[in-house]
N, C-alpha and C. Protein backbone atom coordinates (compact mmCIF):
# COMPACT_ATOMS: atom_id res chain seq x y z
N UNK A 1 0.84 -1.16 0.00
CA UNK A 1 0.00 0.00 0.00
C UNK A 1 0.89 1.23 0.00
N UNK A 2 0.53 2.05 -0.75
CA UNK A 2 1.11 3.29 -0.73
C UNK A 2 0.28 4.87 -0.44
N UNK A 3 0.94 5.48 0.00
CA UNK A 3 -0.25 6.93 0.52
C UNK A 3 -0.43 8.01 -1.10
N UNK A 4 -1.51 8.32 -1.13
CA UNK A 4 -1.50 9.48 -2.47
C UNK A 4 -1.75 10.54 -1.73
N UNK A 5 -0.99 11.30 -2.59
CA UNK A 5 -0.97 12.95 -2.53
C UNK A 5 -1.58 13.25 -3.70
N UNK A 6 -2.92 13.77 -3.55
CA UNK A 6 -3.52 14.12 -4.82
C UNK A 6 -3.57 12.89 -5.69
N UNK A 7 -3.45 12.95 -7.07
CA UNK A 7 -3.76 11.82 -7.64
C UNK A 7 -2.12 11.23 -8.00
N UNK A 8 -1.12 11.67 -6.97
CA UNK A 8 0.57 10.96 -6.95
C UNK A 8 0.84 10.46 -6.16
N UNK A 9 1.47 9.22 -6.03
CA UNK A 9 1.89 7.84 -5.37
C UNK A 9 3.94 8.26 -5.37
N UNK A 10 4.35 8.16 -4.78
CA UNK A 10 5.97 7.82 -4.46
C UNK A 10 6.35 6.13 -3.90
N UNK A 11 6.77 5.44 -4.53
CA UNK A 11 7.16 4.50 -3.93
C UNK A 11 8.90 4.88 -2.94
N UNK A 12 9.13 3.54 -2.44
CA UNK A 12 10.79 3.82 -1.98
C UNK A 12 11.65 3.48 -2.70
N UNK A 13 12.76 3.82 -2.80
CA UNK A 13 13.81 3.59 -3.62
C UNK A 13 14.16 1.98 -3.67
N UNK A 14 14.10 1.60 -5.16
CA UNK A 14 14.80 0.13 -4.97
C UNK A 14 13.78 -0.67 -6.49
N UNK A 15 14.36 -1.42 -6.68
CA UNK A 15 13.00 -2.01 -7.75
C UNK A 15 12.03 -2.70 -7.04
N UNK A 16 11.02 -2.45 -7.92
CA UNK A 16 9.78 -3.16 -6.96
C UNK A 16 9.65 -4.82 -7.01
N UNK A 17 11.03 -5.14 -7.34
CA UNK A 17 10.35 -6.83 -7.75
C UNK A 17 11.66 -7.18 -6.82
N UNK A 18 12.85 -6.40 -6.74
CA UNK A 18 13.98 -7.25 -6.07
C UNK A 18 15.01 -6.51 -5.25
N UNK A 19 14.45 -4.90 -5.21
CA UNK A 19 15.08 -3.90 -4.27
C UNK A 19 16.48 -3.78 -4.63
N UNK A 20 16.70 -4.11 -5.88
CA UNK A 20 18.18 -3.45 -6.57
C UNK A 20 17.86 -2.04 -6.79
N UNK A 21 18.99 -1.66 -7.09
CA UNK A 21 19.28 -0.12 -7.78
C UNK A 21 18.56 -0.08 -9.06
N UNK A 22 18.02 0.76 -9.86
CA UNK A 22 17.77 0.94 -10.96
C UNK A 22 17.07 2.51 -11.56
N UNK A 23 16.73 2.28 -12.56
CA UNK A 23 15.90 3.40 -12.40
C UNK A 23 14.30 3.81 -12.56
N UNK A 24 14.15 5.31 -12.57
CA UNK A 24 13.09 5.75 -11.99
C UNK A 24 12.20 5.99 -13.31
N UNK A 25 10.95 5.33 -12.55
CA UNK A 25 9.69 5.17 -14.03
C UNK A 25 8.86 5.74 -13.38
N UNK A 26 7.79 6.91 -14.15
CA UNK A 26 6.29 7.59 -13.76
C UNK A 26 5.28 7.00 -14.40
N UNK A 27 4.61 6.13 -13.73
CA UNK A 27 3.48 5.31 -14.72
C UNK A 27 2.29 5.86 -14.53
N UNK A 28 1.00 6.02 -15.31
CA UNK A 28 -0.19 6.64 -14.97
C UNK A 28 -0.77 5.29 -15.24
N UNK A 29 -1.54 4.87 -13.97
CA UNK A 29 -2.21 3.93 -13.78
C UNK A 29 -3.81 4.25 -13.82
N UNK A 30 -4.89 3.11 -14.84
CA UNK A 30 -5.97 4.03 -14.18
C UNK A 30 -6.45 2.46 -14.07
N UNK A 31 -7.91 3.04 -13.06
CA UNK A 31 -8.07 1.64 -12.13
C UNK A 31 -9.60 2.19 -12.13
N UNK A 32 -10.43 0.87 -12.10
CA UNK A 32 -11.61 0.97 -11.83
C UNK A 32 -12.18 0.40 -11.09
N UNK A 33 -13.69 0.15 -10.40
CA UNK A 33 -14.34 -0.88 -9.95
C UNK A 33 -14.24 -2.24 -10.06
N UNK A 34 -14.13 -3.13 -9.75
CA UNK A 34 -13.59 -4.69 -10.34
C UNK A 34 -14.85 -4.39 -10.92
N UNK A 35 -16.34 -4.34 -9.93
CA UNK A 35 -17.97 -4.98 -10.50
C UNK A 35 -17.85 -3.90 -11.44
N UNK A 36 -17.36 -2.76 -11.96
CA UNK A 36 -17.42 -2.39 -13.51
C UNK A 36 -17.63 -3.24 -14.78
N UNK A 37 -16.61 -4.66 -14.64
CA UNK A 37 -16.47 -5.06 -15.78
C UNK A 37 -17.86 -5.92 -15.81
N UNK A 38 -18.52 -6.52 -15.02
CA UNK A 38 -20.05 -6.93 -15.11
C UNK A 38 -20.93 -6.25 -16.42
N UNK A 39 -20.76 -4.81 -16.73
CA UNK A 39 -21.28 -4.56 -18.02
C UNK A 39 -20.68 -5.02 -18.99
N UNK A 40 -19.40 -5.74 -18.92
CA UNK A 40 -19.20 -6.33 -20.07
C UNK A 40 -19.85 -7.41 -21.04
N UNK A 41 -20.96 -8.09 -19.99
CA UNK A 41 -21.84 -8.77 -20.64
C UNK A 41 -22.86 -8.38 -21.73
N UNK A 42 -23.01 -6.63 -20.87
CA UNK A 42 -23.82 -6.22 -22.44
C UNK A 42 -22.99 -5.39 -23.64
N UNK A 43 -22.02 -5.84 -23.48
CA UNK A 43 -21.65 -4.98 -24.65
C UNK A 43 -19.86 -3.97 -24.24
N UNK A 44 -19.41 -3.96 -25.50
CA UNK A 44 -18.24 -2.58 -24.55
C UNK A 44 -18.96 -1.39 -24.28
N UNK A 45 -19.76 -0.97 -25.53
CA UNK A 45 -20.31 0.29 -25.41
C UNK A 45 -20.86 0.36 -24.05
N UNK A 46 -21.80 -0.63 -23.55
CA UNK A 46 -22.67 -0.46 -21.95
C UNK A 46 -21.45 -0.29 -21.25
N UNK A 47 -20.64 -1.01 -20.94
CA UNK A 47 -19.16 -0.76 -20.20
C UNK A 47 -18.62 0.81 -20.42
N UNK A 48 -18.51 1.16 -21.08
CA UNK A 48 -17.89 2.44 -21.42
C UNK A 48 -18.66 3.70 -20.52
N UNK A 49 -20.02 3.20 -19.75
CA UNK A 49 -20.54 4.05 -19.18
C UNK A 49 -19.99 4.19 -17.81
N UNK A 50 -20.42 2.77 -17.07
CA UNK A 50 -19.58 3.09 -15.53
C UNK A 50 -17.96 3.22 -15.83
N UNK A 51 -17.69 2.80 -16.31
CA UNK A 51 -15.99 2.90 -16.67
C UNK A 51 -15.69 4.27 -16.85
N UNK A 52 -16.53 5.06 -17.48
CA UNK A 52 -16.07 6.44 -17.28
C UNK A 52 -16.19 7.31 -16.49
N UNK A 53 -17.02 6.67 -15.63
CA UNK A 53 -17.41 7.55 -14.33
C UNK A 53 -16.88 7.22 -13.10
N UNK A 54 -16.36 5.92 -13.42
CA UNK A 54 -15.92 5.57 -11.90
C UNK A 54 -14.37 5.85 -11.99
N UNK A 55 -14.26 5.98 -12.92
CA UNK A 55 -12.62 5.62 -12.99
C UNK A 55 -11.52 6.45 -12.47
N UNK A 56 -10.21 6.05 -11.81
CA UNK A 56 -9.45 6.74 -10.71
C UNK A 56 -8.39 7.25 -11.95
N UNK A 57 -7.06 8.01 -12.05
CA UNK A 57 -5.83 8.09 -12.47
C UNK A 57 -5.22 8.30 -11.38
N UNK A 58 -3.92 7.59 -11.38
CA UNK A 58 -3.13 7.64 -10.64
C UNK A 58 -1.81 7.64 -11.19
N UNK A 59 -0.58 8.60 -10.87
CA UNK A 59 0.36 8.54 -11.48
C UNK A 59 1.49 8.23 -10.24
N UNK A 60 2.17 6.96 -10.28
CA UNK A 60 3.01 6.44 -9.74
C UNK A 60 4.60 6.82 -10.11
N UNK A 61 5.15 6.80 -9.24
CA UNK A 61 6.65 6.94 -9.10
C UNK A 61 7.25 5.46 -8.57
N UNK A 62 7.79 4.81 -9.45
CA UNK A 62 8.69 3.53 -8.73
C UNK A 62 10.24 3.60 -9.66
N UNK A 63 10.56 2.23 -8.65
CA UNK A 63 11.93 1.95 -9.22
C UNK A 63 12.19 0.54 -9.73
N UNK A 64 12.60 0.20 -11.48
CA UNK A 64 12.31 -0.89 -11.35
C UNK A 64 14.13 -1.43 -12.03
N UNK A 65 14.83 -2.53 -12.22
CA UNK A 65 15.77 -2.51 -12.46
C UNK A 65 16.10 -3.11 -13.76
N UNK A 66 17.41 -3.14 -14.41
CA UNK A 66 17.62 -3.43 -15.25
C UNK A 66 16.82 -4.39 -16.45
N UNK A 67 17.52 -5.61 -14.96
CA UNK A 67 16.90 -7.43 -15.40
C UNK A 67 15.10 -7.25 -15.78
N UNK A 68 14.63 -6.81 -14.63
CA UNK A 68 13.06 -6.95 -14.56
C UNK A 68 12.58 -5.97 -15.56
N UNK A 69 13.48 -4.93 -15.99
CA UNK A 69 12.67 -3.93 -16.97
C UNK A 69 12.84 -4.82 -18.04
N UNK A 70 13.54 -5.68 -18.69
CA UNK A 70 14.23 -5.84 -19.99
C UNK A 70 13.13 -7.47 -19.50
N UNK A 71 13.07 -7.86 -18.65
CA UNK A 71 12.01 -9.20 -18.71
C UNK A 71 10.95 -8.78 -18.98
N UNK A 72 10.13 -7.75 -18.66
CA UNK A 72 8.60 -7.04 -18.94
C UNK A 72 8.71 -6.84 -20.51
N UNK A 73 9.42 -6.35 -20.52
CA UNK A 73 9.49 -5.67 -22.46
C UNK A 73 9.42 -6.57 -23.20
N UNK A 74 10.50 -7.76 -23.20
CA UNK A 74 10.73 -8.91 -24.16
C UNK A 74 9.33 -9.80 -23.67
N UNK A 75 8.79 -9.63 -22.59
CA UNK A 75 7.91 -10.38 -23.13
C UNK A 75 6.46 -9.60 -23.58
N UNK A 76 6.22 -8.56 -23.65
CA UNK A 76 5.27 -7.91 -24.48
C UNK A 76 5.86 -8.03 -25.84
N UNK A 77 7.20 -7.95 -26.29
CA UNK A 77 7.28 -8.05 -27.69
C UNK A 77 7.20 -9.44 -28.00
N UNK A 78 7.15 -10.38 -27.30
CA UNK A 78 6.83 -11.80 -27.98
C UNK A 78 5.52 -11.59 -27.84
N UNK A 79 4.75 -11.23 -26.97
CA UNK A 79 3.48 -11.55 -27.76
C UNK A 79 2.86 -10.74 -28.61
N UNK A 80 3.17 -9.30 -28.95
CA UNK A 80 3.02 -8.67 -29.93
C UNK A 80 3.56 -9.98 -30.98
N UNK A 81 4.68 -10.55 -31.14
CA UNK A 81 5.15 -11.15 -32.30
C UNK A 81 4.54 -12.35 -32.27
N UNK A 82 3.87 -13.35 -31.63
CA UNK A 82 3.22 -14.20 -31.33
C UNK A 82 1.85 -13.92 -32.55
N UNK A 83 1.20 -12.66 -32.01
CA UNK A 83 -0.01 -12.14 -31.75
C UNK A 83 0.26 -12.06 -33.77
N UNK A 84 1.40 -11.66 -34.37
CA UNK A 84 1.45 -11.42 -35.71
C UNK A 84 2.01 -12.64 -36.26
N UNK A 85 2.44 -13.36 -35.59
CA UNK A 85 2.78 -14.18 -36.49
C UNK A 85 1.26 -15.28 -36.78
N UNK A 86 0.30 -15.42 -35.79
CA UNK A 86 -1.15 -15.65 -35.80
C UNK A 86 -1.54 -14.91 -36.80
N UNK A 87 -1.62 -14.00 -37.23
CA UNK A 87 -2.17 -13.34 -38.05
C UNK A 87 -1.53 -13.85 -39.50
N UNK A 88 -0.22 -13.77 -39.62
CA UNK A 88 0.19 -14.39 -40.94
C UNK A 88 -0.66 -15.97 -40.95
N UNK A 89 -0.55 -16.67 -39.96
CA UNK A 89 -0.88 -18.14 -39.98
C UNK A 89 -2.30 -17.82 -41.00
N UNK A 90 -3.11 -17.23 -40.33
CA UNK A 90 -4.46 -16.93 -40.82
C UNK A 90 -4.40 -17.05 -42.62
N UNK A 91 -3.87 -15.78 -42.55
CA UNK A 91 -3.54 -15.87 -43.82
C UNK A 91 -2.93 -16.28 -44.95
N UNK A 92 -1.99 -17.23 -44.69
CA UNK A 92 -1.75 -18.14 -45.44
C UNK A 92 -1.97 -19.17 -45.23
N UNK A 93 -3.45 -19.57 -43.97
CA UNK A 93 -3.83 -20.84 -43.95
C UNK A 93 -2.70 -21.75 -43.24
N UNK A 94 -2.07 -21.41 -42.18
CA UNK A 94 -1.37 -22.83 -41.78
C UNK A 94 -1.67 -22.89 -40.50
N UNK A 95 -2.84 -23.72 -39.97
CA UNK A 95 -3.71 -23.64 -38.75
C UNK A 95 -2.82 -24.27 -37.91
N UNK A 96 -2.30 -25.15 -38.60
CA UNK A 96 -1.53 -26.24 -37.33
C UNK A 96 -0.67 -25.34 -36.56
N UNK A 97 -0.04 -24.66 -37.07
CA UNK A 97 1.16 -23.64 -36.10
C UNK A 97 -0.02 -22.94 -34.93
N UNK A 98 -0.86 -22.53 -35.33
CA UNK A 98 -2.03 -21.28 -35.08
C UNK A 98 -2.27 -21.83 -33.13
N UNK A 99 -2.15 -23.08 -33.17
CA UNK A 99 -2.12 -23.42 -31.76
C UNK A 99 -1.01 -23.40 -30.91
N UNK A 100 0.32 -23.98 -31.31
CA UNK A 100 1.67 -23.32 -30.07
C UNK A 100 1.78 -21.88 -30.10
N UNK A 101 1.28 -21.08 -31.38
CA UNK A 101 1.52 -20.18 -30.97
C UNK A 101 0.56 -19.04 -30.20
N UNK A 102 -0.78 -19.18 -30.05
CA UNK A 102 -1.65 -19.07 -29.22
C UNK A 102 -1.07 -19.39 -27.40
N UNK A 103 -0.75 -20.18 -27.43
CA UNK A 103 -0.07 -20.91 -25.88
C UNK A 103 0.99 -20.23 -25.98
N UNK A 104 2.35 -19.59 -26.88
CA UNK A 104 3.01 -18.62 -26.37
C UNK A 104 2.46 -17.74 -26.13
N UNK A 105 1.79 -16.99 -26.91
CA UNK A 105 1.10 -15.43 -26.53
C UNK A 105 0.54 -14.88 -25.67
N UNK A 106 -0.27 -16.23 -24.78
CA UNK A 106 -1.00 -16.27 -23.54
C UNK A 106 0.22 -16.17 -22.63
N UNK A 107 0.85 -16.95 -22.36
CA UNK A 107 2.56 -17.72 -21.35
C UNK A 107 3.27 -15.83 -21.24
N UNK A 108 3.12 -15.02 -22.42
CA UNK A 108 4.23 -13.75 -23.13
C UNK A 108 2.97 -13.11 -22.09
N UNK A 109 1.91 -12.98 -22.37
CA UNK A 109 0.98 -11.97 -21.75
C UNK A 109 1.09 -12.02 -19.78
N UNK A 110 0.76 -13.47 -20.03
CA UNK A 110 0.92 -13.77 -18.45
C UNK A 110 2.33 -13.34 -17.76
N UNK A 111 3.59 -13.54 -18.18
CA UNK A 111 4.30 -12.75 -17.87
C UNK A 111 4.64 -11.66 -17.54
N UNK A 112 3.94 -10.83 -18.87
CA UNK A 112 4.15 -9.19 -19.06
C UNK A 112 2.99 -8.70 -17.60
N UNK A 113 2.33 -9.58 -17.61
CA UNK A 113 1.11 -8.78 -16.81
C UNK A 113 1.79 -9.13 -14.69
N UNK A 114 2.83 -9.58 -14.91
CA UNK A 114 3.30 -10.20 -13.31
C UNK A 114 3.93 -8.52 -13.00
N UNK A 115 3.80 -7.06 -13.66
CA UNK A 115 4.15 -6.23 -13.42
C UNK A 115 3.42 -5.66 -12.04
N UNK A 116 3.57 -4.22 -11.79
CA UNK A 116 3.32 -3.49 -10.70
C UNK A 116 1.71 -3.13 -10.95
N UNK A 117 1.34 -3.17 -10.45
CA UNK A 117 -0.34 -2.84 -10.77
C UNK A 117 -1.23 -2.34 -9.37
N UNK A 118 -2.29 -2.14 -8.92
CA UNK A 118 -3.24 -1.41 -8.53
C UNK A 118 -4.27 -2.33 -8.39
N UNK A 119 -4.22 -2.48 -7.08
CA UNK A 119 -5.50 -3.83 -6.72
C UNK A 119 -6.68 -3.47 -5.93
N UNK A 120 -6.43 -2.03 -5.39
CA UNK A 120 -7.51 -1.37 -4.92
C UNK A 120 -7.18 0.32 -4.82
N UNK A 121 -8.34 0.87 -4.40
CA UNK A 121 -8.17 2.22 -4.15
C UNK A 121 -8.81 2.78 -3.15
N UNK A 122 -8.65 3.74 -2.49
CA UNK A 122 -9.38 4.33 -1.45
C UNK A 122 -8.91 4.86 -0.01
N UNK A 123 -9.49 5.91 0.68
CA UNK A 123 -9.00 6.82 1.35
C UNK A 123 -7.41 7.21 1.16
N UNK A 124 -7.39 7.84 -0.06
CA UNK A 124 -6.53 8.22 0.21
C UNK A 124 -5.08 7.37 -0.20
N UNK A 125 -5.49 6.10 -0.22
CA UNK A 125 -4.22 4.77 -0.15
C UNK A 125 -4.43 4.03 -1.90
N UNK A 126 -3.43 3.11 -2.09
CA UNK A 126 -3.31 2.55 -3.31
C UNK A 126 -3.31 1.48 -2.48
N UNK A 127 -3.48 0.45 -3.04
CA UNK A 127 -2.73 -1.19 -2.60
C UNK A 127 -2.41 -1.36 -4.31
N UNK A 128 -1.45 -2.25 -4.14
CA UNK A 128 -0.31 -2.70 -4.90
C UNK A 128 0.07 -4.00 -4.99
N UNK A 129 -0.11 -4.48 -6.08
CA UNK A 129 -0.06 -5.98 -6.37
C UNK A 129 1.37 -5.84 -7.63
N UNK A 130 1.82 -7.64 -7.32
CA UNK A 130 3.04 -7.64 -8.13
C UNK A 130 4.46 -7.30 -7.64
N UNK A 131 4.74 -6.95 -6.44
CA UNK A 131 5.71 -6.00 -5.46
C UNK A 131 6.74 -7.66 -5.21
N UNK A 132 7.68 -7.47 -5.30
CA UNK A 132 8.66 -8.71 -4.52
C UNK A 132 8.93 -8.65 -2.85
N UNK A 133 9.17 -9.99 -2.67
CA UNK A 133 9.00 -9.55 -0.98
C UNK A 133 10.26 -8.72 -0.51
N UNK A 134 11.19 -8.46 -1.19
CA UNK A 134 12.41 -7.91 -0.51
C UNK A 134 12.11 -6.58 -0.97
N UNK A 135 10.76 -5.67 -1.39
CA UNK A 135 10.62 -4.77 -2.05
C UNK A 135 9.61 -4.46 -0.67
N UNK A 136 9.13 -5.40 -0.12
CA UNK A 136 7.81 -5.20 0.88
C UNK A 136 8.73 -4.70 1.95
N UNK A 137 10.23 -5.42 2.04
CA UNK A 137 10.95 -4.91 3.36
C UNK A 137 11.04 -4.00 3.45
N UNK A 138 10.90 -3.06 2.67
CA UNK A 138 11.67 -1.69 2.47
C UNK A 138 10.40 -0.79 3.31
N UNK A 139 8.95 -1.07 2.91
CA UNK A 139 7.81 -0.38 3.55
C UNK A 139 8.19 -0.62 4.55
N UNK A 140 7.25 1.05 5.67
CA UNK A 140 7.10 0.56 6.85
C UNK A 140 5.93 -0.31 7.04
N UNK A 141 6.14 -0.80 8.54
CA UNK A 141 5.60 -2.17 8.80
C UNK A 141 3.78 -2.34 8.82
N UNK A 142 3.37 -1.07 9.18
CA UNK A 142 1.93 -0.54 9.02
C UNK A 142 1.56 -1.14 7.41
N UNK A 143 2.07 -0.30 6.34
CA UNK A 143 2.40 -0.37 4.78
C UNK A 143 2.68 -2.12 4.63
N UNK A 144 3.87 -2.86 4.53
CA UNK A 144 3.83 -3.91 4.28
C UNK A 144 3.52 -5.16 4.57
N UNK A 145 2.47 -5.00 5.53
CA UNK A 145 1.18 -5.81 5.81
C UNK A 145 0.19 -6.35 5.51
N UNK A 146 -0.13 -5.02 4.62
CA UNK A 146 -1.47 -4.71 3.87
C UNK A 146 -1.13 -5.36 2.53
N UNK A 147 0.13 -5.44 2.03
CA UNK A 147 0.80 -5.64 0.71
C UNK A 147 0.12 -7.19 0.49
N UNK A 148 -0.79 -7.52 -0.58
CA UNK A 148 -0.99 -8.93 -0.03
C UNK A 148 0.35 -9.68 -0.91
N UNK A 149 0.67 -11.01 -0.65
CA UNK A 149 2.37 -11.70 -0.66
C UNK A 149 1.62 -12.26 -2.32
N UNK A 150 2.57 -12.73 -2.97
CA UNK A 150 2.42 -13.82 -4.14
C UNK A 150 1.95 -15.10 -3.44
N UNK A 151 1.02 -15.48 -4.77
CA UNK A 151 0.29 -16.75 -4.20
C UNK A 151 1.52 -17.89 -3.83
N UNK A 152 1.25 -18.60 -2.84
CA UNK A 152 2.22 -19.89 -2.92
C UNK A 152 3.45 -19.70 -1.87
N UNK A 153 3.90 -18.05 -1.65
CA UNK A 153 5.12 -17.59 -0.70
C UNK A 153 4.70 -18.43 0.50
N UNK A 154 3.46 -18.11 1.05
CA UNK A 154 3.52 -18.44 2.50
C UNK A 154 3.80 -17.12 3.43
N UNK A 155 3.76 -15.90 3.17
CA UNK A 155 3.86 -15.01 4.10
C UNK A 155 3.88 -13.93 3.26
C-alpha cells in the first residue's frame, strides 16, 4: 500500500520486484471498480458508461531494475510477435502452427502482466499488487502488511 498525494503515489527507492538499484519510471495507472467489468456482458459500449465515471488516475513513481525492466518488455514483444505471427498463420492458412503459438502469446501476456499494478483504491491509499518480498521490506511495517504476498510464498 502506498499513501497518495492528490492523484501521486511515491514508492521507496529500490525495484519493486527485487530492491536493486535501478531506475526511476512515472506510470499513470488508471483503475476501476472490479464490478465495472459486469457490463461487459452487455456490450463494450454499456461498459464504457460506468468505466467512465468511476474511474481513478493515478500517477506512480517507482523503481524498477535493469533485469526486470528488460524481462517485462521482451515479453510484451513476444506476444506482440506471437499475436502477428497468428495473423500471418491466418492468412496463409497454416492452422496447425495457429495453436503453439496461441499458448506462447498467452505464457508472453501472463508474464508481461506479473508487473506493478493497482488492486484497490481508497482513502486516500493505493494497494499494490506484483511488489517482490524484498521490495515489501523496504515499507514501513503498518504499509507492508497490507501488501498482499504472491500466491504460494507463504507469508
Amino acid at each position: 500500500m502506498a499513501d497518495l498525494q492528490g492523484n501521486q503515489a511515491q514508492l521507496p527507492q529500490g525495484c519493486y520486484k527485487c530492491n536493486r538499484q535501478g531506475s526511476i519510471k512515472n506510470k499513470r495507472f488508471v483503475w476501476v471498480p472490479p464490478w465495472t467489468f459486469v457490463f461487459l456482458l452487455g456490450g463494450v459500449f454499456l461498459m464504457a458508461i460506468p468505466y467512465l465515471f468511476f474511474k481513478r488516475i493515478v500517477r506512480v513513481q517507482y523503481t524498477v531494475c535493469q533485469k526486470h525492466n528488460t524481462r517485462h518488455k521482451l515479453a510484451i514483444a513476444a506476444a506482440w510477435l506471437s499475436f502477428s505471427a497468428i495473423i500471418c498463420c491466418i492468412i496463409l492458412e497454416l492452422f496447425t502452427l495457429m495453436l503453439p503459438l496461441l499458448v506462447f502469446m498467452v505464457v508472453s501476456i501472463v508474464v508481461a502482466s506479473d508487473s506493478l499494478r493497482i488492486t484497490k483504491m481508497g482513502e486516500g491509499r493505493i494497494w499494490l499488487a506484483g511488489c517482490g518480498p524484498e521490495f515489501r521490506k523496504l515499507l514501513p511495517a503498518w504499509q507492508a502488511s497490507e501488501i498482499p504476498s504472491p500466491k504460494g510464498s507463504g507469508g
